[in-house]
PDB file of N, CA and C in Angstrom:
ATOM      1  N   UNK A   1     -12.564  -1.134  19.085  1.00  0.00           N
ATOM      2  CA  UNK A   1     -13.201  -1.214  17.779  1.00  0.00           C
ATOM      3  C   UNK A   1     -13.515   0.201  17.303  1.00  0.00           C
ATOM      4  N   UNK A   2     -13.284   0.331  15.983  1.00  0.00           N
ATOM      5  CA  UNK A   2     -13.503   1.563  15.176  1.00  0.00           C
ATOM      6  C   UNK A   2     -14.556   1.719  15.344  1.00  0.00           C
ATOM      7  N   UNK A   3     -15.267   3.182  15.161  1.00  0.00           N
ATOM      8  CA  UNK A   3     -16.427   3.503  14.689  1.00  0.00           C
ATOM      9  C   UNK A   3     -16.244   3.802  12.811  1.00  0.00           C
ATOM     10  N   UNK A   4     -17.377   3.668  12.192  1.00  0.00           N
ATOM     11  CA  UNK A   4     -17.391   3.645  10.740  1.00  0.00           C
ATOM     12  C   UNK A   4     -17.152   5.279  10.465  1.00  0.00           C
ATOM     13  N   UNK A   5     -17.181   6.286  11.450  1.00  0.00           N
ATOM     14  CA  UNK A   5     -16.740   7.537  11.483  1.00  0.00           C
ATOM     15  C   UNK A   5     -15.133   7.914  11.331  1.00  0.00           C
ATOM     16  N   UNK A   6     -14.841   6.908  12.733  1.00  0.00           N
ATOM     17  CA  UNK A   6     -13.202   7.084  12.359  1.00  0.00           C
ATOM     18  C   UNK A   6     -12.426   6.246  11.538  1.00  0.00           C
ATOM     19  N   UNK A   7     -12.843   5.316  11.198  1.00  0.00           N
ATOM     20  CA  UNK A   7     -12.112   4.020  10.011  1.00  0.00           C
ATOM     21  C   UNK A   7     -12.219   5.230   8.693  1.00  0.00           C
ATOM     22  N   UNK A   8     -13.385   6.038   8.567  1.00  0.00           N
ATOM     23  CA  UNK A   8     -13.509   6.645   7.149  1.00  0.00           C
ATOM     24  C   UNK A   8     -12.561   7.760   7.519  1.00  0.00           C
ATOM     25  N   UNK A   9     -12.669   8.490   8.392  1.00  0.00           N
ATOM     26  CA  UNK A   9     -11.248   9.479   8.629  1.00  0.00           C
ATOM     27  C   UNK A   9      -9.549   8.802   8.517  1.00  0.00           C
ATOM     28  N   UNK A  10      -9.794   7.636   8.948  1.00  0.00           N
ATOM     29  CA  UNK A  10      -8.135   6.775   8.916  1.00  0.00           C
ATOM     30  C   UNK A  10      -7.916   6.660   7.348  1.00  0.00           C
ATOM     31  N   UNK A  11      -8.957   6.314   6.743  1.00  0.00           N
ATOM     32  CA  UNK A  11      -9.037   5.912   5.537  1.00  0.00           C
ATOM     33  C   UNK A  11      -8.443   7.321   4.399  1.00  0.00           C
ATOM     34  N   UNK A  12      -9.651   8.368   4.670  1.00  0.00           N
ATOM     35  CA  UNK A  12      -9.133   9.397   4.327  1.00  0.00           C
ATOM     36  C   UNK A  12      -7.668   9.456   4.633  1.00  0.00           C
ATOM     37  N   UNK A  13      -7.257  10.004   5.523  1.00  0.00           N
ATOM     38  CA  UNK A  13      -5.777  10.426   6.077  1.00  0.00           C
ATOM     39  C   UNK A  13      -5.078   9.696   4.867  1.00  0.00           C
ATOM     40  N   UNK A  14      -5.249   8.026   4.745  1.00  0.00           N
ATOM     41  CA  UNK A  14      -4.262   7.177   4.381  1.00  0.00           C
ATOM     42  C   UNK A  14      -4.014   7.398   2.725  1.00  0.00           C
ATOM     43  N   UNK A  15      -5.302   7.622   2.189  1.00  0.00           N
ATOM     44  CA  UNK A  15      -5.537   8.171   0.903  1.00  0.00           C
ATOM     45  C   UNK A  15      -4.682   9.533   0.676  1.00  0.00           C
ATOM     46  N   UNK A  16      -4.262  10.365   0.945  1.00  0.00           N
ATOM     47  CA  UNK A  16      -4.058  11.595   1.496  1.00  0.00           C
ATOM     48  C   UNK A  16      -2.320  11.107   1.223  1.00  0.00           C
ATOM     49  N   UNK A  17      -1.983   9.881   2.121  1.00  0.00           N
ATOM     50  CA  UNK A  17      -1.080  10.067   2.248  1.00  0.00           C
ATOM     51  C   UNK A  17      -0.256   8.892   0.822  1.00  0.00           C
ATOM     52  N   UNK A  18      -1.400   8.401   0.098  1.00  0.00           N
ATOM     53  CA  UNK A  18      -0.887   7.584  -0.974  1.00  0.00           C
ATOM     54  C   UNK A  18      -0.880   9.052  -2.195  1.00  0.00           C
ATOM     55  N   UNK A  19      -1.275  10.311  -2.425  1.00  0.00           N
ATOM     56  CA  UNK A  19      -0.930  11.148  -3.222  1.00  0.00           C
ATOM     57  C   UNK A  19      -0.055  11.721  -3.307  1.00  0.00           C
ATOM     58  N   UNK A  20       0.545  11.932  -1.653  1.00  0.00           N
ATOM     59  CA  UNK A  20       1.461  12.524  -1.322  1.00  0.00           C
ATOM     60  C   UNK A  20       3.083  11.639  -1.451  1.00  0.00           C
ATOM     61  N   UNK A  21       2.936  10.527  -1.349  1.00  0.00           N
ATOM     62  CA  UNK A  21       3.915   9.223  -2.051  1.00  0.00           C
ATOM     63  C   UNK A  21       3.991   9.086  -2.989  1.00  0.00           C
ATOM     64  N   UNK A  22       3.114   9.539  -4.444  1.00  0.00           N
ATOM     65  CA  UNK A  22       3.076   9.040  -5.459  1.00  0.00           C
ATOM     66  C   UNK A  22       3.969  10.522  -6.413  1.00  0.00           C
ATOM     67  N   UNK A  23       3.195  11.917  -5.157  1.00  0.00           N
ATOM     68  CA  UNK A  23       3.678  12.763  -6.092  1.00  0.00           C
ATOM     69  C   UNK A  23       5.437  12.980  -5.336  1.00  0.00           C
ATOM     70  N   UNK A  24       5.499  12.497  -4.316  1.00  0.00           N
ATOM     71  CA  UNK A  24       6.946  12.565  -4.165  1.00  0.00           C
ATOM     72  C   UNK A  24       8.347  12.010  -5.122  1.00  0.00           C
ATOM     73  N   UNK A  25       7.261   9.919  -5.661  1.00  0.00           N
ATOM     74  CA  UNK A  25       7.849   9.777  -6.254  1.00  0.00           C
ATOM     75  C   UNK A  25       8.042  10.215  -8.055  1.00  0.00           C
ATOM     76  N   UNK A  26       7.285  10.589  -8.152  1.00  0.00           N
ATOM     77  CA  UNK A  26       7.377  11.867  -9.292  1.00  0.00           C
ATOM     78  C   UNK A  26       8.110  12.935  -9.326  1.00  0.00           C
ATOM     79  N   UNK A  27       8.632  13.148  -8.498  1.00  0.00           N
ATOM     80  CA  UNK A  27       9.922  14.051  -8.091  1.00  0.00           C
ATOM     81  C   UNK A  27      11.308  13.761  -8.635  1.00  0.00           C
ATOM     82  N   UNK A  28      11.160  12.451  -7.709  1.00  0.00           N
ATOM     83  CA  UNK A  28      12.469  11.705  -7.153  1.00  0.00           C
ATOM     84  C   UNK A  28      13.208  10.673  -8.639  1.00  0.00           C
ATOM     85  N   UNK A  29      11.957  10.604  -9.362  1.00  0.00           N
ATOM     86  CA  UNK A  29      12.324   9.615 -10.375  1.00  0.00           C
ATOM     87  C   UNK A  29      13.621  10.408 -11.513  1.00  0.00           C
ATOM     88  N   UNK A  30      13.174  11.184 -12.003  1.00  0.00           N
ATOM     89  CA  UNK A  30      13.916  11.953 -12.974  1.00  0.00           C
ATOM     90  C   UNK A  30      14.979  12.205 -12.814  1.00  0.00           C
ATOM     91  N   UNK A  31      15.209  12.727 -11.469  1.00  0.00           N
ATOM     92  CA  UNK A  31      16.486  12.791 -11.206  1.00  0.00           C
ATOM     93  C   UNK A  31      17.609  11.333 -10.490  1.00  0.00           C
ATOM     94  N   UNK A  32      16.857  10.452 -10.716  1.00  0.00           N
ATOM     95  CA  UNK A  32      17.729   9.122 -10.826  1.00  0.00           C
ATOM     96  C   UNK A  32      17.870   8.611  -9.576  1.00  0.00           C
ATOM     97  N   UNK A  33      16.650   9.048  -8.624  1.00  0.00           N
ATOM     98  CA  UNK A  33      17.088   8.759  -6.780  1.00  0.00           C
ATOM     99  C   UNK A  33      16.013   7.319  -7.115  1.00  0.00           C
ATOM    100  N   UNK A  34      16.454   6.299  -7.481  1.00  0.00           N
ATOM    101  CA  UNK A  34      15.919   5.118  -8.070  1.00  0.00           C
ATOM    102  C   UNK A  34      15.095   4.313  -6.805  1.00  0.00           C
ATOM    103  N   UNK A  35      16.344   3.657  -5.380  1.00  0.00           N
ATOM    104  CA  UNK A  35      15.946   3.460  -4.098  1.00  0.00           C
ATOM    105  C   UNK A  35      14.376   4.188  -3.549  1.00  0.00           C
ATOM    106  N   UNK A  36      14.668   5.930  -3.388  1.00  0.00           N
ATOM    107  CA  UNK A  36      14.298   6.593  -3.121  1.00  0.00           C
ATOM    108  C   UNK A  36      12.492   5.975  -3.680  1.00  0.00           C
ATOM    109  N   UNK A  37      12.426   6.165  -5.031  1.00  0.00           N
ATOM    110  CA  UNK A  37      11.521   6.122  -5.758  1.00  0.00           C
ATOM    111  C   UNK A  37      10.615   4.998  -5.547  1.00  0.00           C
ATOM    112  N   UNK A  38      11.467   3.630  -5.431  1.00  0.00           N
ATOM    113  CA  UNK A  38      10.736   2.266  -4.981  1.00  0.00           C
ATOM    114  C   UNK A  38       9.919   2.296  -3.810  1.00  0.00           C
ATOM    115  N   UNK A  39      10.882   3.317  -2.655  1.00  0.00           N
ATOM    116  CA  UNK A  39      10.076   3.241  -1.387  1.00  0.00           C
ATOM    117  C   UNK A  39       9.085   4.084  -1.631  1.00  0.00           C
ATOM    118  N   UNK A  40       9.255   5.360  -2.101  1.00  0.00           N
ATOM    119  CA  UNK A  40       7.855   6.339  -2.100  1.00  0.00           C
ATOM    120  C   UNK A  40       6.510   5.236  -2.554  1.00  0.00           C
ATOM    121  N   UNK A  41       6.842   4.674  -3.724  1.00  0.00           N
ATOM    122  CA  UNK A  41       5.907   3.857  -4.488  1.00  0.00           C
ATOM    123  C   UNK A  41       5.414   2.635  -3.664  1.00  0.00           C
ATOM    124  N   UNK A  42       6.379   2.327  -2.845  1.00  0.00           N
ATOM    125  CA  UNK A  42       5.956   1.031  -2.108  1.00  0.00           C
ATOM    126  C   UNK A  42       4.735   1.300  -1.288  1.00  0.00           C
ATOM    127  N   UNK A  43       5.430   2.490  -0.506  1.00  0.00           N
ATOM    128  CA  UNK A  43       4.430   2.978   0.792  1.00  0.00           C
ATOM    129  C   UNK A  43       3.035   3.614  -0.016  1.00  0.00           C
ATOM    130  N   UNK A  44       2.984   4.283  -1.284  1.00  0.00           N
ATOM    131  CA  UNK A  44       1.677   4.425  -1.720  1.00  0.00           C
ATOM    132  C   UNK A  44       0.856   3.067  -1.871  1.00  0.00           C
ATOM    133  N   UNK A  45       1.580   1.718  -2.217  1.00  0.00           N
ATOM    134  CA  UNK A  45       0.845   1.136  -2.332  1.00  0.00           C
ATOM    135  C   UNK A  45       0.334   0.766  -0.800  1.00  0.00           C
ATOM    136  N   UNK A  46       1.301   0.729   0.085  1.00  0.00           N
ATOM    137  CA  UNK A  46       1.004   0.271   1.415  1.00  0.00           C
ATOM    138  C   UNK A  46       0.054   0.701   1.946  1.00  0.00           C
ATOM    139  N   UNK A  47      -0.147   2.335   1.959  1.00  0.00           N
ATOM    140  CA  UNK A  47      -1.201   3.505   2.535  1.00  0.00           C
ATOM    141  C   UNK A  47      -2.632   2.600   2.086  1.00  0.00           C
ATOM    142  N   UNK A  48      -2.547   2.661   0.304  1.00  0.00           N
ATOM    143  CA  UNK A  48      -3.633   2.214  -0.527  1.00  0.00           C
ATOM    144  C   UNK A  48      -4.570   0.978   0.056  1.00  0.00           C
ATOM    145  N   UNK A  49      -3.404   0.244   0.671  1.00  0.00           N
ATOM    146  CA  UNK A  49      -3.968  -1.267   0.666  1.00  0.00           C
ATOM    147  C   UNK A  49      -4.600  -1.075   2.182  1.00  0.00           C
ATOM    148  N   UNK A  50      -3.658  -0.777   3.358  1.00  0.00           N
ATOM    149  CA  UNK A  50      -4.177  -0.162   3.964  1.00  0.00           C
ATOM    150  C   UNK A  50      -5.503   0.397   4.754  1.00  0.00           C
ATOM    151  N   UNK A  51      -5.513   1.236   4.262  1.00  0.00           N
ATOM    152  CA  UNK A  51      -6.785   2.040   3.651  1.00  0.00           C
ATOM    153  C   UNK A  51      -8.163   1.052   3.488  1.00  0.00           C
ATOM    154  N   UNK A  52      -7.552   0.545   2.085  1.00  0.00           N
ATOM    155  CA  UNK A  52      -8.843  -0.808   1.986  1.00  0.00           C
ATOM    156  C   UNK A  52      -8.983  -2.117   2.837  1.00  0.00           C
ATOM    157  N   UNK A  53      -7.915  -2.379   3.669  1.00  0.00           N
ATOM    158  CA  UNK A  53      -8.372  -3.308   4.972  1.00  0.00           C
ATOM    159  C   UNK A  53      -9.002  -2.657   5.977  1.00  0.00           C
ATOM    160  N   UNK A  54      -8.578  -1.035   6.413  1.00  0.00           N
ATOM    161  CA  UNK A  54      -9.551  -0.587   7.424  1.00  0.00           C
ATOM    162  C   UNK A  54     -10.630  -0.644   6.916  1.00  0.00           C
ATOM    163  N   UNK A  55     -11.211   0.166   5.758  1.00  0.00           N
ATOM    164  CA  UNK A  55     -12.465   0.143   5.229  1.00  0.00           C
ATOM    165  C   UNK A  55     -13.135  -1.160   5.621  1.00  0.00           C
ATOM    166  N   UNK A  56     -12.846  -1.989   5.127  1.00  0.00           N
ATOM    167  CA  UNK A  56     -13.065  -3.485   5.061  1.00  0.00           C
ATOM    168  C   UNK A  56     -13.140  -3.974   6.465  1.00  0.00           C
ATOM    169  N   UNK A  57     -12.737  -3.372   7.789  1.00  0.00           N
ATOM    170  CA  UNK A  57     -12.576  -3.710   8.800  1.00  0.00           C
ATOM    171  C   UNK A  57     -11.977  -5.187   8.994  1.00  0.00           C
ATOM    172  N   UNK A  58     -10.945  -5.397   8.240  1.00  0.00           N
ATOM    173  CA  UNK A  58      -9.452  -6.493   8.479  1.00  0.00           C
ATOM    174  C   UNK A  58      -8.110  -5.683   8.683  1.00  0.00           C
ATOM    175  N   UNK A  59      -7.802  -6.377  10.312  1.00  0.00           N
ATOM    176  CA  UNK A  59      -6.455  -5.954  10.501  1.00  0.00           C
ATOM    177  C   UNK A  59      -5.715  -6.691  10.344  1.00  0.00           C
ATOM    178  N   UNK A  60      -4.178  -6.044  10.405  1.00  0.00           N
ATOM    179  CA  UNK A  60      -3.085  -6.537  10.024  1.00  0.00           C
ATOM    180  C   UNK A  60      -2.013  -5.314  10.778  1.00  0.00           C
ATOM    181  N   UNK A  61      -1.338  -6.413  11.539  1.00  0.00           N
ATOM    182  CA  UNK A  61       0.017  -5.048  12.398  1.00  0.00           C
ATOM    183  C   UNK A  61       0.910  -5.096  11.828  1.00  0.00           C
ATOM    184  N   UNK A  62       1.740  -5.853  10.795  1.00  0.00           N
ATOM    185  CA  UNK A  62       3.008  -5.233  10.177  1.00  0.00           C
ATOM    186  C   UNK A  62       2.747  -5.389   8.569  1.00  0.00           C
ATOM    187  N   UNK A  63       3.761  -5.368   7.751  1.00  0.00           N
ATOM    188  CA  UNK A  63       3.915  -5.249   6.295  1.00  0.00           C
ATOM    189  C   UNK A  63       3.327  -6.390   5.525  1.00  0.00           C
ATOM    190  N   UNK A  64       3.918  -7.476   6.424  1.00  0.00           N
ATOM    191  CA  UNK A  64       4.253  -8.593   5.902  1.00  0.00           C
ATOM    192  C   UNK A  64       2.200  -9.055   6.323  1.00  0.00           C
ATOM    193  N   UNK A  65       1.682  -8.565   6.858  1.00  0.00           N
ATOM    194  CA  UNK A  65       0.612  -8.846   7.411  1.00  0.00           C
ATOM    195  C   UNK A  65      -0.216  -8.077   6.571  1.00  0.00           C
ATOM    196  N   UNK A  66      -0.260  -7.062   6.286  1.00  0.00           N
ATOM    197  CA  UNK A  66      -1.171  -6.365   5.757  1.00  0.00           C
ATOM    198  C   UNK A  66      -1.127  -7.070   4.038  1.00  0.00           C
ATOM    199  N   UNK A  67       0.437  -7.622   3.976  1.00  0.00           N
ATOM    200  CA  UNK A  67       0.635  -8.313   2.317  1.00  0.00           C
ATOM    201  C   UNK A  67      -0.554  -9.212   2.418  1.00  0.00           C
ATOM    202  N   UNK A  68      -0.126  -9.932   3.569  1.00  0.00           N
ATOM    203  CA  UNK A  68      -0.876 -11.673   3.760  1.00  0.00           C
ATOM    204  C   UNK A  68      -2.501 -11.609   3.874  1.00  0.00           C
ATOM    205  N   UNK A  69      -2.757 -10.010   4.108  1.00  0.00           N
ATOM    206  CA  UNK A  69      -4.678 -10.302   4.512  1.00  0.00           C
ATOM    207  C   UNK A  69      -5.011  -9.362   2.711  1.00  0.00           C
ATOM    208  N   UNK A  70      -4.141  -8.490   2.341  1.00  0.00           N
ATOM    209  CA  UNK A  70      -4.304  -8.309   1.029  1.00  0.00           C
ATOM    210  C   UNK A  70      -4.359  -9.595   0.306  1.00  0.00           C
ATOM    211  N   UNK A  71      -3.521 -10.797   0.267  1.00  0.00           N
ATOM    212  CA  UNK A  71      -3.854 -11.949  -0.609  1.00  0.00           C
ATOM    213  C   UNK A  71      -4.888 -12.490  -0.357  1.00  0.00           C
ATOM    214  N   UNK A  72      -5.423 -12.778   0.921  1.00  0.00           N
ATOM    215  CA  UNK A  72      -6.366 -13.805   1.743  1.00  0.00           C
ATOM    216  C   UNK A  72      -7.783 -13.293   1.159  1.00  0.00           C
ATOM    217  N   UNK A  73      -7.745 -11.744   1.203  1.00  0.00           N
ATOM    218  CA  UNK A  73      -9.464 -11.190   1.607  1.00  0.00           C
ATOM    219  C   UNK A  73      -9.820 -10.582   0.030  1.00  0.00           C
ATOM    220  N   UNK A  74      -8.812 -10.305  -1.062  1.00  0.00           N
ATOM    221  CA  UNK A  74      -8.830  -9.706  -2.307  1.00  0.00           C
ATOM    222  C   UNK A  74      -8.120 -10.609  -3.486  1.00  0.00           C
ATOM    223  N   UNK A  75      -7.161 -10.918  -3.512  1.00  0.00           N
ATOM    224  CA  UNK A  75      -6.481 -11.434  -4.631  1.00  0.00           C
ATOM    225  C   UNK A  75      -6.923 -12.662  -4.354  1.00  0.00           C
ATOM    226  N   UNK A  76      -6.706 -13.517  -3.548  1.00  0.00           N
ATOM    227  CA  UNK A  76      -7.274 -15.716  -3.569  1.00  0.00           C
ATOM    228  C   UNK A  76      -9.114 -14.900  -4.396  1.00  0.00           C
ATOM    229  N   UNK A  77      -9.439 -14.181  -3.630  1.00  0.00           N
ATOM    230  CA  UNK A  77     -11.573 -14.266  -3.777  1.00  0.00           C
ATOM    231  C   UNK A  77     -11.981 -13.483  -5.297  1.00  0.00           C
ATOM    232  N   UNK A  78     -10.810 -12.742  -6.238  1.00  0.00           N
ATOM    233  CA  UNK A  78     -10.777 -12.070  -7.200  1.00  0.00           C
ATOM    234  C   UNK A  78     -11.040 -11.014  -7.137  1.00  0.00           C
ATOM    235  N   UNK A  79     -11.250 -10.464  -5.828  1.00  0.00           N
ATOM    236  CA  UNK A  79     -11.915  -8.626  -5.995  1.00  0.00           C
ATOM    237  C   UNK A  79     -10.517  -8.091  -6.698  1.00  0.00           C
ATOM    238  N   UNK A  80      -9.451  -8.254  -6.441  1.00  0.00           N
ATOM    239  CA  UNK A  80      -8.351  -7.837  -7.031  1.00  0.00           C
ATOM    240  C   UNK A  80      -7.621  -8.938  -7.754  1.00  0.00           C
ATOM    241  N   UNK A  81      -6.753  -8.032  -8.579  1.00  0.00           N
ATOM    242  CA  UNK A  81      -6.201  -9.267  -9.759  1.00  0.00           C
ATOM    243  C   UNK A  81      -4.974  -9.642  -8.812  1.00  0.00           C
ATOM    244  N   UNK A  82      -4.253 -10.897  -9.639  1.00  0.00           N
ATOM    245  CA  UNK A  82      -3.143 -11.581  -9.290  1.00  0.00           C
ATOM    246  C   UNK A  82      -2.203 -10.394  -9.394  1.00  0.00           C
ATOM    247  N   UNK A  83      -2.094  -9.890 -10.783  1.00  0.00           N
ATOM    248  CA  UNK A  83      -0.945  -8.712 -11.227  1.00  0.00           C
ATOM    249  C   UNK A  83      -0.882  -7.737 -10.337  1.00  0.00           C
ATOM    250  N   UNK A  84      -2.132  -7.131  -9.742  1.00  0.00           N
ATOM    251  CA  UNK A  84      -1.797  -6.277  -8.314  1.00  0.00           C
ATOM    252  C   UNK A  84      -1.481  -6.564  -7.400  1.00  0.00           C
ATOM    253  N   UNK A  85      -1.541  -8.126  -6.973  1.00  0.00           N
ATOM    254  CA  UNK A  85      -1.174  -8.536  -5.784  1.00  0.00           C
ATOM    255  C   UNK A  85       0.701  -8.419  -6.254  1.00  0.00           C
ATOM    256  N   UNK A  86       1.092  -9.498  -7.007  1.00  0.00           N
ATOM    257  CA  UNK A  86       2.467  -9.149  -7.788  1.00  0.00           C
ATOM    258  C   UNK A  86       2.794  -7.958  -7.733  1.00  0.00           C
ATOM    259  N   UNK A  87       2.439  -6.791  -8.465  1.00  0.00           N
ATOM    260  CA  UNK A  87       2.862  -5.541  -8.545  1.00  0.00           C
ATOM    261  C   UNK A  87       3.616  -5.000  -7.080  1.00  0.00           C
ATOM    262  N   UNK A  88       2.156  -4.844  -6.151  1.00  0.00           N
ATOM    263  CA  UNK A  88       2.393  -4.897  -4.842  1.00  0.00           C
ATOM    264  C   UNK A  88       3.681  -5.586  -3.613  1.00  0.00           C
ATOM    265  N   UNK A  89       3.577  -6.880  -4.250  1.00  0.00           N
ATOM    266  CA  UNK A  89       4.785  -8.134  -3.662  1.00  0.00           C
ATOM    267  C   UNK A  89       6.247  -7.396  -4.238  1.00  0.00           C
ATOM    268  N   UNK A  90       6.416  -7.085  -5.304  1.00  0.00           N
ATOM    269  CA  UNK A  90       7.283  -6.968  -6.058  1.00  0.00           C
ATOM    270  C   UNK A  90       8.225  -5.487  -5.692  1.00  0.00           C
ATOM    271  N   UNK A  91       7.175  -4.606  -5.657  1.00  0.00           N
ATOM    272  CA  UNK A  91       8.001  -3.551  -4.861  1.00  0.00           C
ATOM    273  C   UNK A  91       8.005  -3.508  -3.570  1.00  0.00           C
ATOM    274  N   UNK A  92       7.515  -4.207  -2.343  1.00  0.00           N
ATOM    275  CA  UNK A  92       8.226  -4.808  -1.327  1.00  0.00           C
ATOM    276  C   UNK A  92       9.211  -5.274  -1.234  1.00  0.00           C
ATOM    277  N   UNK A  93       9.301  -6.113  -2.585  1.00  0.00           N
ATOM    278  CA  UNK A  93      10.842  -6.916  -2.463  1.00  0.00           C
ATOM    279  C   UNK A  93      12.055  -6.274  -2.587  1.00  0.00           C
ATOM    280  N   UNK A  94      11.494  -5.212  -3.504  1.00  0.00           N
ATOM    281  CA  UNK A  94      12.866  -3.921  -4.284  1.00  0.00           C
ATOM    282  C   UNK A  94      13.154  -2.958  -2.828  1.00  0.00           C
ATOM    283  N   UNK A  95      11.981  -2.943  -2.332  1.00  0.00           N
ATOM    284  CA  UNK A  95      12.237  -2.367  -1.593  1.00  0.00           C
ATOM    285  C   UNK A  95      13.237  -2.420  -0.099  1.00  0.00           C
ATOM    286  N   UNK A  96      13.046  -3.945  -0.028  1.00  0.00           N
ATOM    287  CA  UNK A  96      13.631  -4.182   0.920  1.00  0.00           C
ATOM    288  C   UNK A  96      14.947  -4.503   0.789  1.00  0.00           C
ATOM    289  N   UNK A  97      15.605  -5.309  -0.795  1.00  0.00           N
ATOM    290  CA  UNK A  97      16.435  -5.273  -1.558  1.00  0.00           C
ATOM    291  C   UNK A  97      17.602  -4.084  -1.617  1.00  0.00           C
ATOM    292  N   UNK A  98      16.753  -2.878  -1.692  1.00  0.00           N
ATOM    293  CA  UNK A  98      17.755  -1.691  -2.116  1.00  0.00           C
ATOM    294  C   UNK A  98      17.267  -1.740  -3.680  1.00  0.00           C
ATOM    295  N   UNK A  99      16.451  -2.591  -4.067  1.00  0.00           N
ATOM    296  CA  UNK A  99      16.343  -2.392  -5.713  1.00  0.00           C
ATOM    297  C   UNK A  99      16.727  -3.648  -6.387  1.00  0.00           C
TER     298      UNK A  99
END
């Protein structure tokens, strides 16, 4: 079990690493690396969500898990909207797609 010391350092890190995804895909877009762009964006959201299950102290070990406790613990109870949960679902799918 975490201490509320290191969940806020994981948290940090993960934050850290959703700027660093977002400004990659800000890069990548313009010049038409489209694939490229979905995943940068995916994984910011992934870091993001992430992030807010450690905070939250709910785990989840793969993608598809961290989707399923994002619907369960935020989108079903309304802390988050449907459209973010979608948003979220949606570039998973592209992602895994190829687009």
């Amino acid at each position: 079990m975490l201490t509320e010391e290191e969940r806020d350092q994981i948290v940090k890190v993960r934050l850290e690493n959703v700027k660093e995804a977002i400004e990659t895909a800000e890069l990548l877009r313009p010049h038409g690396y489209w694939q490229a762009t979905i995943n940068r964006m995916y994984y910011a959201c992934y870091y993001a969500v992430t992030a807010l299950l450690i905070k939250n102290q709910i785990n989840a070990q793969t993608h598809a898990g961290v989707r399923q406790m994002l619907g369960l613990h935020f989108i079903t109870s309304g802390k988050l909207s449907i459209e973010m949960g979608d948003y979220y679902r949606n570039l998973f799918s592209k992602r895994i797609r190829g687009l």
